[in-house]
N, C-alpha and C. Protein backbone atom coordinates (compact mmCIF):
# COMPACT_ATOMS: atom_id res chain seq x y z
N UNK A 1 3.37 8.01 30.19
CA UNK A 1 4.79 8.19 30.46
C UNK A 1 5.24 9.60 30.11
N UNK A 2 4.01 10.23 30.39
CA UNK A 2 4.86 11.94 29.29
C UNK A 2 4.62 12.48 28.30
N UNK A 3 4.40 11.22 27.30
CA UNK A 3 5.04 11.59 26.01
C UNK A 3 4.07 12.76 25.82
N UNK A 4 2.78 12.40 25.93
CA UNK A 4 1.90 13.40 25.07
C UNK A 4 2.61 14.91 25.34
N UNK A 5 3.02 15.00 27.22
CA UNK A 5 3.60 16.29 27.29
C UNK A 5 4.50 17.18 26.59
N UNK A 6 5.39 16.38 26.02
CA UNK A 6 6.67 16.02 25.24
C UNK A 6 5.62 16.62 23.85
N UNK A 7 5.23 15.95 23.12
CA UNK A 7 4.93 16.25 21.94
C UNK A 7 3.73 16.87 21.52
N UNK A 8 2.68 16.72 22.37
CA UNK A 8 1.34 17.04 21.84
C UNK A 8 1.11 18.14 21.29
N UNK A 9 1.94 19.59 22.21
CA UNK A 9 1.41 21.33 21.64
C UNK A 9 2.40 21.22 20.56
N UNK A 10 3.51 20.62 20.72
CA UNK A 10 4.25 20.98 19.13
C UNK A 10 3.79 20.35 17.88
N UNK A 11 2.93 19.28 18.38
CA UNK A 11 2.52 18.88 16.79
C UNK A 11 1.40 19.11 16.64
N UNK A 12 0.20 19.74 17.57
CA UNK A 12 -1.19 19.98 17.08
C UNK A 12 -1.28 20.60 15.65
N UNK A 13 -1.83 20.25 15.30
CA UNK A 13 -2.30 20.80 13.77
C UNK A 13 -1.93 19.59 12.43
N UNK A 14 -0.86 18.77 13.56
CA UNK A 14 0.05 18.04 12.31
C UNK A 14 -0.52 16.73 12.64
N UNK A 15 -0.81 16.12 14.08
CA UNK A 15 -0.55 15.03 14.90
C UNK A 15 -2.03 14.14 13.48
N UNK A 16 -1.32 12.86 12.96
CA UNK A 16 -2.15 12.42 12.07
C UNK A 16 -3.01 13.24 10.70
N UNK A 17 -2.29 13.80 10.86
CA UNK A 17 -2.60 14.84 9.90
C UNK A 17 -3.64 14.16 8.65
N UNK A 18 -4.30 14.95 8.02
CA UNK A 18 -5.00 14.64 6.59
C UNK A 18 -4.00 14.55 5.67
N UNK A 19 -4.21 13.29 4.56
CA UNK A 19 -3.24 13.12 3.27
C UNK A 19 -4.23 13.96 2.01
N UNK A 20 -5.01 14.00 1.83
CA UNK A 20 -6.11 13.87 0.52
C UNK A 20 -5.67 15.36 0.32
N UNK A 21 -5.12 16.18 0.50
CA UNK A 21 -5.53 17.27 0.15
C UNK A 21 -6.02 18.57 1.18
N UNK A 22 -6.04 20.28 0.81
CA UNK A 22 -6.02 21.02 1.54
C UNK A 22 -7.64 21.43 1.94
N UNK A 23 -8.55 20.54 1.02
CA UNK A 23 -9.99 20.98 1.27
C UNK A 23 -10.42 19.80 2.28
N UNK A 24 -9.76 18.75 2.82
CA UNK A 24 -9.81 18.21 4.05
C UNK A 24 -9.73 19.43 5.23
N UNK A 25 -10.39 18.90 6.47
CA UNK A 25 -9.45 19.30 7.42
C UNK A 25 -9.40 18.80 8.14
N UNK A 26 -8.14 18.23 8.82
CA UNK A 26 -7.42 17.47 9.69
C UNK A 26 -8.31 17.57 10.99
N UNK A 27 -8.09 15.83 10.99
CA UNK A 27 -8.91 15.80 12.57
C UNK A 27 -7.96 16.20 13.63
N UNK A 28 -8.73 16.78 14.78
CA UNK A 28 -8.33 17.14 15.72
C UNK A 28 -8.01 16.11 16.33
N UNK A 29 -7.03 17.10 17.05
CA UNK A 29 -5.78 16.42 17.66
C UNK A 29 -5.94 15.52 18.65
N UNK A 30 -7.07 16.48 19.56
CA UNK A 30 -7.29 15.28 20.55
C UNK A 30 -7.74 14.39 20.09
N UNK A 31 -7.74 14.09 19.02
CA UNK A 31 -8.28 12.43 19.09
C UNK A 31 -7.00 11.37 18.95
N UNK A 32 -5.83 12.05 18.89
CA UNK A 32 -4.96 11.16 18.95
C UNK A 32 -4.47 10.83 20.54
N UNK A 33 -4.62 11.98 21.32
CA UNK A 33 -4.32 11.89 22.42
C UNK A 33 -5.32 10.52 23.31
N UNK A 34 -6.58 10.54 22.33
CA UNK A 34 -7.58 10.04 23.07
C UNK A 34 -7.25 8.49 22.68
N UNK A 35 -6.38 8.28 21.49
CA UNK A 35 -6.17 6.74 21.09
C UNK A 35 -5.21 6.39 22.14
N UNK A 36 -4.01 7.28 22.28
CA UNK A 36 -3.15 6.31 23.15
C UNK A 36 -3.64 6.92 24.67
N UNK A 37 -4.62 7.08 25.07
CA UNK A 37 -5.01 7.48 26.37
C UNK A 37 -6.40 7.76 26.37
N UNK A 38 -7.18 6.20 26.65
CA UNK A 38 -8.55 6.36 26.67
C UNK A 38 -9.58 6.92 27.31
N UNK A 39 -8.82 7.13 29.02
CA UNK A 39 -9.41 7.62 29.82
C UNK A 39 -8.84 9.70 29.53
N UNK A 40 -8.70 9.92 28.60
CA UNK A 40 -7.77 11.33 28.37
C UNK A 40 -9.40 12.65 28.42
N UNK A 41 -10.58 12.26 29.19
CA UNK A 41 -11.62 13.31 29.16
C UNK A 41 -12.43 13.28 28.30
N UNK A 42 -12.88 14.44 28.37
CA UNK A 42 -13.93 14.58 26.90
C UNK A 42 -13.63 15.31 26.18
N UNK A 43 -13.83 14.66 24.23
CA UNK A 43 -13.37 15.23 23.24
C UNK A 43 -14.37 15.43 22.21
N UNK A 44 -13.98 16.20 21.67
CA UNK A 44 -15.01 17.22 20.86
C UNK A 44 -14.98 16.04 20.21
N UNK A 45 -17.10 16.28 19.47
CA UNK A 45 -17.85 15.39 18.68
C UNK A 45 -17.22 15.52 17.79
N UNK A 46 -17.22 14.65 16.88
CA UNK A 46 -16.88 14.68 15.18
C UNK A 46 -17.94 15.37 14.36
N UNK A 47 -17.77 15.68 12.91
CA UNK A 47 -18.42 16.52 12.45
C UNK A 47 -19.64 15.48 12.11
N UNK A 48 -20.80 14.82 11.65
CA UNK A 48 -22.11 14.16 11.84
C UNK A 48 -22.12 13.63 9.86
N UNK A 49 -21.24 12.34 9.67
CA UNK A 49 -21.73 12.13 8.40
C UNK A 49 -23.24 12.30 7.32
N UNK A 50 -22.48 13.07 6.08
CA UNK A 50 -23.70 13.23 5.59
C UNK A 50 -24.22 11.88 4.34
N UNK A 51 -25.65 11.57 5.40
CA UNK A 51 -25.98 9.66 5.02
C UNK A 51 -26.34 9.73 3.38
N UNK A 52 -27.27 11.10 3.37
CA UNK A 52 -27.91 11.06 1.95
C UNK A 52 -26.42 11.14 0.97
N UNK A 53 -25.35 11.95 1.01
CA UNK A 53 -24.36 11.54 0.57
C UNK A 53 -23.47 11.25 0.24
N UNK A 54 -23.12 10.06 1.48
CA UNK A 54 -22.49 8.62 1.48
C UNK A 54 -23.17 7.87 1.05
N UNK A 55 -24.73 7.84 1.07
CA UNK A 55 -25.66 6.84 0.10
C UNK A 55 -25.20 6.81 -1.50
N UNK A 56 -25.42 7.64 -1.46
CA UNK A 56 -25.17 8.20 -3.18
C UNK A 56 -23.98 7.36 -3.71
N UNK A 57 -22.70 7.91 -2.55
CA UNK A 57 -21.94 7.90 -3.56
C UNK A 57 -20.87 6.41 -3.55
N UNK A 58 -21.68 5.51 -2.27
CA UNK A 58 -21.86 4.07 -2.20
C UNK A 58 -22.16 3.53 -3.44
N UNK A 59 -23.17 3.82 -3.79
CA UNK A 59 -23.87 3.49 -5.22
C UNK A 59 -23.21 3.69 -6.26
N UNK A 60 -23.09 4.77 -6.25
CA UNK A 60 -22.05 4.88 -7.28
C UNK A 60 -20.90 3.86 -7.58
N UNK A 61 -19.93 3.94 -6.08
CA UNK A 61 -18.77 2.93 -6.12
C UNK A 61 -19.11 1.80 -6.46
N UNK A 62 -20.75 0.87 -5.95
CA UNK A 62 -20.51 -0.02 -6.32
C UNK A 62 -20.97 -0.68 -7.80
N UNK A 63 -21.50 0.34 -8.59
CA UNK A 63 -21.87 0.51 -10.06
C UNK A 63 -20.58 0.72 -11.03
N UNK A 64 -19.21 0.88 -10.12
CA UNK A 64 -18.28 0.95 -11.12
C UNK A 64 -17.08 0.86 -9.52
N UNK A 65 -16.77 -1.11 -10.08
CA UNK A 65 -16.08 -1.58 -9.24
C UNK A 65 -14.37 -1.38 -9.61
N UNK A 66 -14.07 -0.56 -10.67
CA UNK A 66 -12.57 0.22 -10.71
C UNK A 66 -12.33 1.48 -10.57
N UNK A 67 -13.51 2.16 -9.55
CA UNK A 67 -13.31 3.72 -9.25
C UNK A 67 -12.82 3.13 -7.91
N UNK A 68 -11.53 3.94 -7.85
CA UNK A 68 -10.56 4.05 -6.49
C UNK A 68 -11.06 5.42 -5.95
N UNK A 69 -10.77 6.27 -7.00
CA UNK A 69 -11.23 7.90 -6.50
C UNK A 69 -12.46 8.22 -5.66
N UNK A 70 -13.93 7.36 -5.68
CA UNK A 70 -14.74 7.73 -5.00
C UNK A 70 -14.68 6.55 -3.81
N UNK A 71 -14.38 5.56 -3.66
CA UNK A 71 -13.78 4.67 -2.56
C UNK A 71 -12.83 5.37 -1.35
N UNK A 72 -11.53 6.36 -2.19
CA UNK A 72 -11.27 6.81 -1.02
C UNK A 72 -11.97 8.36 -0.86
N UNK A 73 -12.50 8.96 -1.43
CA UNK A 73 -13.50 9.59 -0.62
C UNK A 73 -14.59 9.14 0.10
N UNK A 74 -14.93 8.25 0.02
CA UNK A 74 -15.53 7.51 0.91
C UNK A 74 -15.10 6.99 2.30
N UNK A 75 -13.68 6.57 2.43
CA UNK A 75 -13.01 6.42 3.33
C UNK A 75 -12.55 8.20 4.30
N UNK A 76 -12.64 9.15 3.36
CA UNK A 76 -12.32 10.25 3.79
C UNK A 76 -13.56 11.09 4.63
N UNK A 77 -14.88 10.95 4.44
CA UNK A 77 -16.32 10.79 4.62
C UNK A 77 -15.96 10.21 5.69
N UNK A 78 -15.82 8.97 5.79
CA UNK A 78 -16.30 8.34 7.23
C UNK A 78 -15.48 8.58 8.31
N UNK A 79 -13.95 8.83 7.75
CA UNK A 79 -12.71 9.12 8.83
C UNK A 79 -13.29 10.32 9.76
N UNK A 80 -13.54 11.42 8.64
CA UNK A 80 -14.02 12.67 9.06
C UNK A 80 -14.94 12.40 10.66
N UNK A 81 -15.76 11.86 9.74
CA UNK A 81 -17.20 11.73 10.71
C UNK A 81 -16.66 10.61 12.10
N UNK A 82 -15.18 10.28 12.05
CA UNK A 82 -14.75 9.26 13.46
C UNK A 82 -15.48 7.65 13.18
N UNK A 83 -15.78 7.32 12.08
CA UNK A 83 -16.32 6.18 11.80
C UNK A 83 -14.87 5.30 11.20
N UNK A 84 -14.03 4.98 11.94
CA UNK A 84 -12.92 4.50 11.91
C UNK A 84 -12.72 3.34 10.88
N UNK A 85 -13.55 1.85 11.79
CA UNK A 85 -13.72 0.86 10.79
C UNK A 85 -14.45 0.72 9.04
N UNK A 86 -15.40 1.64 8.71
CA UNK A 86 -16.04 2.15 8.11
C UNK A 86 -14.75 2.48 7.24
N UNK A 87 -14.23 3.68 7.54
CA UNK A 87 -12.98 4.70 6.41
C UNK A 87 -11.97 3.17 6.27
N UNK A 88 -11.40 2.65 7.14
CA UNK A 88 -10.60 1.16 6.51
C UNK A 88 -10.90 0.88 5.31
N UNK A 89 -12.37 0.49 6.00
CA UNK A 89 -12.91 -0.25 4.56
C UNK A 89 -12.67 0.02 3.22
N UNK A 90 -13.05 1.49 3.27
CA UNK A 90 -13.11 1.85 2.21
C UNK A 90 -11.67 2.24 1.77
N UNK A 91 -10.99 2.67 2.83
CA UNK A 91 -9.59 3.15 1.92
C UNK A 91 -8.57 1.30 1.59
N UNK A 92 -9.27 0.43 2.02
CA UNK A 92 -8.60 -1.46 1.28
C UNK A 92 -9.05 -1.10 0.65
N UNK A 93 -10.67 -0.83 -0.26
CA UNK A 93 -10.81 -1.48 -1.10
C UNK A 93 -10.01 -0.81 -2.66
N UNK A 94 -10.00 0.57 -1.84
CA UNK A 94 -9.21 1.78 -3.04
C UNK A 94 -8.23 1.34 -3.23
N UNK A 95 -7.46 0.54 -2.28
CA UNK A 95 -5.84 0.24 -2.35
C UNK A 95 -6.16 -0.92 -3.48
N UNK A 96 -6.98 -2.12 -3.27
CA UNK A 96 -7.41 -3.22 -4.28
C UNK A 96 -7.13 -3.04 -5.53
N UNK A 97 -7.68 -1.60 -5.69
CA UNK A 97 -7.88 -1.10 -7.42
C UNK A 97 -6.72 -0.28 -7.65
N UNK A 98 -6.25 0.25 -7.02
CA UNK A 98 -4.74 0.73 -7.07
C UNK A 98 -3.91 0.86 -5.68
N UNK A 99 -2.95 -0.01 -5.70
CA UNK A 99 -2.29 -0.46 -4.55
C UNK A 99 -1.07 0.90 -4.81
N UNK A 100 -0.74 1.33 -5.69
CA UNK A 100 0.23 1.97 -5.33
C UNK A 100 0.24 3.60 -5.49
N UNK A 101 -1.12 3.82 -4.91
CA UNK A 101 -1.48 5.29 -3.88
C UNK A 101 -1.04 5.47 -2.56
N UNK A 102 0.00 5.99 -2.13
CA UNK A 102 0.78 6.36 -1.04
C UNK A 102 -0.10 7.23 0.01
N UNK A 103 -0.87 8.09 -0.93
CA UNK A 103 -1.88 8.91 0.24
C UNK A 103 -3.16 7.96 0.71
N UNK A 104 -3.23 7.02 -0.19
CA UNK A 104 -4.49 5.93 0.75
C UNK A 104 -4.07 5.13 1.42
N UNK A 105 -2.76 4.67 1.36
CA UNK A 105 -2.32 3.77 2.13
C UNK A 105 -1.98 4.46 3.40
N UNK A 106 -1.33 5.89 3.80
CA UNK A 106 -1.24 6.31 4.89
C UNK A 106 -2.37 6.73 5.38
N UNK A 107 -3.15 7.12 4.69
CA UNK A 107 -4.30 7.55 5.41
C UNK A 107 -5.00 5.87 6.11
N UNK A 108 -5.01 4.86 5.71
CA UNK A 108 -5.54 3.63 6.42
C UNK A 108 -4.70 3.41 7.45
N UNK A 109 -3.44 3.37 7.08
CA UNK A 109 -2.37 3.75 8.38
C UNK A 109 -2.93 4.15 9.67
N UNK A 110 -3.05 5.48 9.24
CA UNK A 110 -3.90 6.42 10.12
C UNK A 110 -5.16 6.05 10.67
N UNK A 111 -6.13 5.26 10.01
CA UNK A 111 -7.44 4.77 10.31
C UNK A 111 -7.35 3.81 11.33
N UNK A 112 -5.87 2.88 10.96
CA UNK A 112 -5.62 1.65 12.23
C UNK A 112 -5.20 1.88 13.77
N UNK A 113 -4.67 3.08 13.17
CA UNK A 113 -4.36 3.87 14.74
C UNK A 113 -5.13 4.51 15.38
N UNK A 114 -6.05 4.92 14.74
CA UNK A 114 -7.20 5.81 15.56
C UNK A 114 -8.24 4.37 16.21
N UNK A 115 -7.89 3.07 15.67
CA UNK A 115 -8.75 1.88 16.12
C UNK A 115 -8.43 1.25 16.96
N UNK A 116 -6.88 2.05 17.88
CA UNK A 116 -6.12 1.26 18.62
C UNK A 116 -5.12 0.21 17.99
N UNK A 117 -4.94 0.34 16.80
CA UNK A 117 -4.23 -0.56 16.56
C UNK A 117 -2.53 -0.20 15.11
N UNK A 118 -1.50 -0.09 16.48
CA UNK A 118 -0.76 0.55 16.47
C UNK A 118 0.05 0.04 15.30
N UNK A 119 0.21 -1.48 15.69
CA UNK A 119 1.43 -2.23 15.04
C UNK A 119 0.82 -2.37 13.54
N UNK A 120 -0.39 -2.72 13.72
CA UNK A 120 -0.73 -2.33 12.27
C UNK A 120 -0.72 -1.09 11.20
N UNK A 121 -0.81 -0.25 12.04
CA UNK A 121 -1.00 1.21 11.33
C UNK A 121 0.83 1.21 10.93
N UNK A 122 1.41 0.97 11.61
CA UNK A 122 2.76 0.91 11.16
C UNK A 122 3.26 -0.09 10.12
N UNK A 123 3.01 -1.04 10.22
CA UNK A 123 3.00 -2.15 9.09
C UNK A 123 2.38 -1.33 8.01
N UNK A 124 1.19 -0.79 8.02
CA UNK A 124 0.78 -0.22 6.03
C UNK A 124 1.55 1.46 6.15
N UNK A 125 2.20 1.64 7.70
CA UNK A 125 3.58 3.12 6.79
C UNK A 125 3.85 2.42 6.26
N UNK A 126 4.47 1.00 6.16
CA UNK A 126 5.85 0.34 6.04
C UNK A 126 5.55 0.14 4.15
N UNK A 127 4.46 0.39 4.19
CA UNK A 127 3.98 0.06 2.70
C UNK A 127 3.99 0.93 1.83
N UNK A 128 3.74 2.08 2.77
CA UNK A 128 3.46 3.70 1.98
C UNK A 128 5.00 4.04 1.71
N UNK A 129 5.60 3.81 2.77
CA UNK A 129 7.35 3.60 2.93
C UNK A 129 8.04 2.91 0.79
N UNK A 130 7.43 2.06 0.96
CA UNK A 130 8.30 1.30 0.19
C UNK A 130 7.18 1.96 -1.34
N UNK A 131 6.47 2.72 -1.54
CA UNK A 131 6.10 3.30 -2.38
C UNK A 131 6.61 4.43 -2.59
N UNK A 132 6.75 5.38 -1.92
CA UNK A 132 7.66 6.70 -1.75
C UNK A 132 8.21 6.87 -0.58
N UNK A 133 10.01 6.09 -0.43
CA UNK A 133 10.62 6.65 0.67
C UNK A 133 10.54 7.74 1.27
N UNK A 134 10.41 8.84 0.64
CA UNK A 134 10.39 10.21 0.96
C UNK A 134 9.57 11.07 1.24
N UNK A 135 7.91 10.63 1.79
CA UNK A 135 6.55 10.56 2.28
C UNK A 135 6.87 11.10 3.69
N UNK A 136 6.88 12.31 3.25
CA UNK A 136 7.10 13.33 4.52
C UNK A 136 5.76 13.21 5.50
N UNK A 137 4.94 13.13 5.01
CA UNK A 137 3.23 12.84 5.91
C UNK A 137 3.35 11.60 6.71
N UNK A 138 3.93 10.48 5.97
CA UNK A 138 4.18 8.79 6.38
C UNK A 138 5.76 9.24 7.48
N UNK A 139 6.23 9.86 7.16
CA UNK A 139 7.25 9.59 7.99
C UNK A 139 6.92 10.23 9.28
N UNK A 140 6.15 11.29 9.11
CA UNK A 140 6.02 11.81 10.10
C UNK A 140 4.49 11.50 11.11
N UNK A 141 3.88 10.74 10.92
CA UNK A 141 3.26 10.14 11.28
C UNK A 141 3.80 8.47 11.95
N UNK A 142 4.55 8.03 11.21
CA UNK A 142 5.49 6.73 12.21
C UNK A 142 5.67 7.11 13.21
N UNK A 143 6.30 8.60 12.80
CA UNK A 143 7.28 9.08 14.64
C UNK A 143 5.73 9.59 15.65
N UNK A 144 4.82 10.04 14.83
CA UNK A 144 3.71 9.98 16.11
C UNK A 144 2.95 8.88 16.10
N UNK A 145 2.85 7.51 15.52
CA UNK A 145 2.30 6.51 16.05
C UNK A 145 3.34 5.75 17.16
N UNK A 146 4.79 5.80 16.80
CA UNK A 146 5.68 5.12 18.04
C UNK A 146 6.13 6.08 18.98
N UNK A 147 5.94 7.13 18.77
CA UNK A 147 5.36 8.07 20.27
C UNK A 147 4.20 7.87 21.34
N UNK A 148 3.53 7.91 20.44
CA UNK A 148 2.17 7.87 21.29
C UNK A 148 1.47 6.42 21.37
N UNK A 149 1.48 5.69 20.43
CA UNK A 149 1.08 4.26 20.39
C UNK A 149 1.68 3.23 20.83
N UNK A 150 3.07 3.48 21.08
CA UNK A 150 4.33 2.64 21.20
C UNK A 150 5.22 3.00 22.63
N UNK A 151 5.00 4.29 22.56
CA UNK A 151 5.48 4.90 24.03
C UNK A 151 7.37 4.80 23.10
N UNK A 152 7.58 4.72 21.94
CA UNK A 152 8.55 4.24 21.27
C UNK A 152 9.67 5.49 21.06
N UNK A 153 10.17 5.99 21.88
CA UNK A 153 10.77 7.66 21.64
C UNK A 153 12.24 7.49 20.86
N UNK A 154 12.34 6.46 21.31
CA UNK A 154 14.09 6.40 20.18
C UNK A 154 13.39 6.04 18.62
N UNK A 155 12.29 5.23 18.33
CA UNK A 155 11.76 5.04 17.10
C UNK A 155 11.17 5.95 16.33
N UNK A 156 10.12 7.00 17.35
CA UNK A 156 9.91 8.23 16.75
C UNK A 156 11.10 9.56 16.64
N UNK A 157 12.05 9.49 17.25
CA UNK A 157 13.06 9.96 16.80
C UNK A 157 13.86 9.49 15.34
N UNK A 158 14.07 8.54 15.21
CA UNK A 158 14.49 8.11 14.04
C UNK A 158 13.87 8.49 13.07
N UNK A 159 12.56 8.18 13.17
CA UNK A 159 11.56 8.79 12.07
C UNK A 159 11.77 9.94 11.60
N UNK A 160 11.28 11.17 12.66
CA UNK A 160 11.57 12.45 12.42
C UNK A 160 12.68 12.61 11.93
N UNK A 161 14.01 11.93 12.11
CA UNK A 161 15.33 12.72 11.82
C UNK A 161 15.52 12.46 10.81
N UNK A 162 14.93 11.20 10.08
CA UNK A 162 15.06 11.08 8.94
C UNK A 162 14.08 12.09 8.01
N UNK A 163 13.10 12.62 8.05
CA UNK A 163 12.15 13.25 7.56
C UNK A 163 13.07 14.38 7.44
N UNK A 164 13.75 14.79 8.32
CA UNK A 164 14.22 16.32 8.28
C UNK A 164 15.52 16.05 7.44
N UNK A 165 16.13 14.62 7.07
CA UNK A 165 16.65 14.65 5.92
C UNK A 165 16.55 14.23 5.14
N UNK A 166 15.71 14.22 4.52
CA UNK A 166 15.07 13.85 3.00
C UNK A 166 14.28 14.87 2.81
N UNK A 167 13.49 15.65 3.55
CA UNK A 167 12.88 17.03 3.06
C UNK A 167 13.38 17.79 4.06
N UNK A 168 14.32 18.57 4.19
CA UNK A 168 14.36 19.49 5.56
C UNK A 168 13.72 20.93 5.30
N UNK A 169 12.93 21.12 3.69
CA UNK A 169 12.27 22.59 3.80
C UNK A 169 10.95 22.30 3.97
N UNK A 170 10.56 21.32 3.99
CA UNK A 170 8.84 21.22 4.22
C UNK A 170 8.31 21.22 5.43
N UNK A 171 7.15 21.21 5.68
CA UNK A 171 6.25 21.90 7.29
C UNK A 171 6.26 20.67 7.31
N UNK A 172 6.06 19.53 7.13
CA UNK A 172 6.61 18.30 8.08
C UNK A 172 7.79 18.33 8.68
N UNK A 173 8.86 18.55 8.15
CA UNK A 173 10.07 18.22 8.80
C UNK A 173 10.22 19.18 9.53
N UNK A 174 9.24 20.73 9.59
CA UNK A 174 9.65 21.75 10.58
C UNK A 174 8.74 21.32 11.90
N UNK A 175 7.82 20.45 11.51
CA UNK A 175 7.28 20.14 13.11
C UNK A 175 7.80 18.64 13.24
N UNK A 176 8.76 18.25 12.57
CA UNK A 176 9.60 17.11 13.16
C UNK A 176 10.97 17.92 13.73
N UNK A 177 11.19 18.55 13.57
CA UNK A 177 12.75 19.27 13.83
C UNK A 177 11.97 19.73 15.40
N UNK A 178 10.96 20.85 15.51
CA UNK A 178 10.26 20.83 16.55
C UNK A 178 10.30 19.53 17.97
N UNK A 179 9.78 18.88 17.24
CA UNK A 179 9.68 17.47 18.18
C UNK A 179 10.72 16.80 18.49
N UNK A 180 11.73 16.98 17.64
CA UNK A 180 12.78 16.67 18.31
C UNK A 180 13.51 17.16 19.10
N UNK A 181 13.50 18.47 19.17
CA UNK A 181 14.47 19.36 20.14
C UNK A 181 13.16 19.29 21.19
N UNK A 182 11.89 19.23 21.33
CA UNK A 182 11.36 18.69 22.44
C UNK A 182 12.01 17.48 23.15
N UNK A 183 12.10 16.14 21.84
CA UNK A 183 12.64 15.33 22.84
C UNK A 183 13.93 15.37 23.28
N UNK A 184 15.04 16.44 22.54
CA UNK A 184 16.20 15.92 23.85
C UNK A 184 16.15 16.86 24.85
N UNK A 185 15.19 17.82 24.85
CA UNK A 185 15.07 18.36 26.01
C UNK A 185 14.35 17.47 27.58
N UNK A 186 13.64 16.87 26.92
CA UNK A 186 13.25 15.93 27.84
C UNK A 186 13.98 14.35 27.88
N UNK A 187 14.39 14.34 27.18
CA UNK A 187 14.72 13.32 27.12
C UNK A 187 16.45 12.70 26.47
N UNK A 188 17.22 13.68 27.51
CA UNK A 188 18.75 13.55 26.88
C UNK A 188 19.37 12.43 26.75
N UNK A 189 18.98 11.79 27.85
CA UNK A 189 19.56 10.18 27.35
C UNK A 189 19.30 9.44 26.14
N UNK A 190 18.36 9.75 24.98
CA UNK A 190 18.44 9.05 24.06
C UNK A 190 19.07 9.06 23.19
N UNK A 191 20.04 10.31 23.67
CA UNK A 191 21.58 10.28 22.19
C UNK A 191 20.66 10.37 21.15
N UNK A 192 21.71 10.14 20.10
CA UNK A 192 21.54 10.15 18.48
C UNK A 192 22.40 11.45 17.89
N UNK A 193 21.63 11.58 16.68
CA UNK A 193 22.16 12.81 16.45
C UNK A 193 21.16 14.11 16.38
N UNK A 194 21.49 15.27 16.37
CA UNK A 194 21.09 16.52 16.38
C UNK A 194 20.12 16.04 15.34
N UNK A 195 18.79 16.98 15.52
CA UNK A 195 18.12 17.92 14.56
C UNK A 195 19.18 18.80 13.23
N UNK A 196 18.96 19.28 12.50
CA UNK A 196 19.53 20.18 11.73
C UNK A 196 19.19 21.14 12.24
N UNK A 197 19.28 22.40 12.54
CA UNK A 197 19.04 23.77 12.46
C UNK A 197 18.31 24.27 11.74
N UNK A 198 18.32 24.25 10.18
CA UNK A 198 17.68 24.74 9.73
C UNK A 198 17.44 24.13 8.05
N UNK A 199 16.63 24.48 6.99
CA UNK A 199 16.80 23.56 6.02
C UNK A 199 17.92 23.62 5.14
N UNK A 200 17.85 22.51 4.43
CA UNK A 200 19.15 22.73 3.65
C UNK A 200 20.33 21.48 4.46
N UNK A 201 20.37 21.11 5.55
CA UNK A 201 20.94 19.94 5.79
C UNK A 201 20.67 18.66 5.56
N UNK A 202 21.54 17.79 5.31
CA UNK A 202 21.07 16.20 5.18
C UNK A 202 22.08 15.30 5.63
């Protein structure tokens, strides 16, 4: 329906972005394009998990069944490598041992959507949500799962506009402020209200 046209170059870099940290690096973009559009070409390989160690550090996790910390690197390992169901796994079982990590819970978020599975990935924002309302990564990731997963443009609007008020100086809310003046350019009929201009509004 568009959307990707609508949003895709303004959010590359952001679209599902990595939670864990800056020594991640965020999977490419097309692979989101490629969840809500299967037939969307050919997309670059993922980087080739390393087995000797993820062996390791399997072992490890399961020699000490209250380490969360190497569980979701483990989940971060397999995401990397596009092993979708795999990173789930591992980022439940981290949540098990501590449920109220906001960056593992969006990042599984994230894992359900890259599996096709939209309504779920939104159901555990909804979780990351009620751990820190103000989860500029979670919010801004809703508005690109009901963009692109949902075809949902008044929902990912909401998202974003809220992001840009609860943080309006952070690089989330500047590639949500982005995306939104994409969408009423394309898309004027959906009303609402303005973007802010600039930070510092709420």
């Amino acid at each position: 329906m568009g959307v990707a046209g609508v949003f895709f170059g303004v959010l590359v870099g952001w679209i599902i972005g990595s939670q864990q940290g800056s020594d991640r690096p965020a999977p490419a973009p097309a692979a989101a394009a490629a969840a809500s559009q299967p037939s969307a070409g050919s997309q670059p390989a993922p980087p080739p998990l390393d087995e000797s160690r993820a062996s390791a550090m399997k072992q490890s996790a399961q020699q000490n069944p209250t380490d969360a910390v190497t569980r979701v690197q483990l989940g971060n390992m397999y995401f990397d490598a596009g092993r979708f169901q795999e990173s789930a796994d591992w980022y439940e079982q981290a949540l098990k041992i501590h449920p109220d990590d906001v960056n593992a819970s969006t990042d599984l978020g994230i894992a359900y959507y890259y599996m096709n599975q939209p309504d779920k990935a939104l159901a555990q924002f909804d979780k990351s949500l009620a751990i820190d309302p103000k989860h500029g990564k979670t919010l801004l990731n809703v508005g690109i799962v009901r963009a692109f997963g949902k075809s949902d443009l008044k929902g990912a609007a909401e998202a974003w506009q809220k992001l840009v008020d609860v943080a309006p100086s952070s690089e989330e809310a500047r590639a949500a402020r982005q995306a939104l003046d994409g969408l009423k350019a394309n898309h004027p009929d959906l009303g609402g209200g303005s973007a802010p201009k600039g930070p510092g509004s709420s």
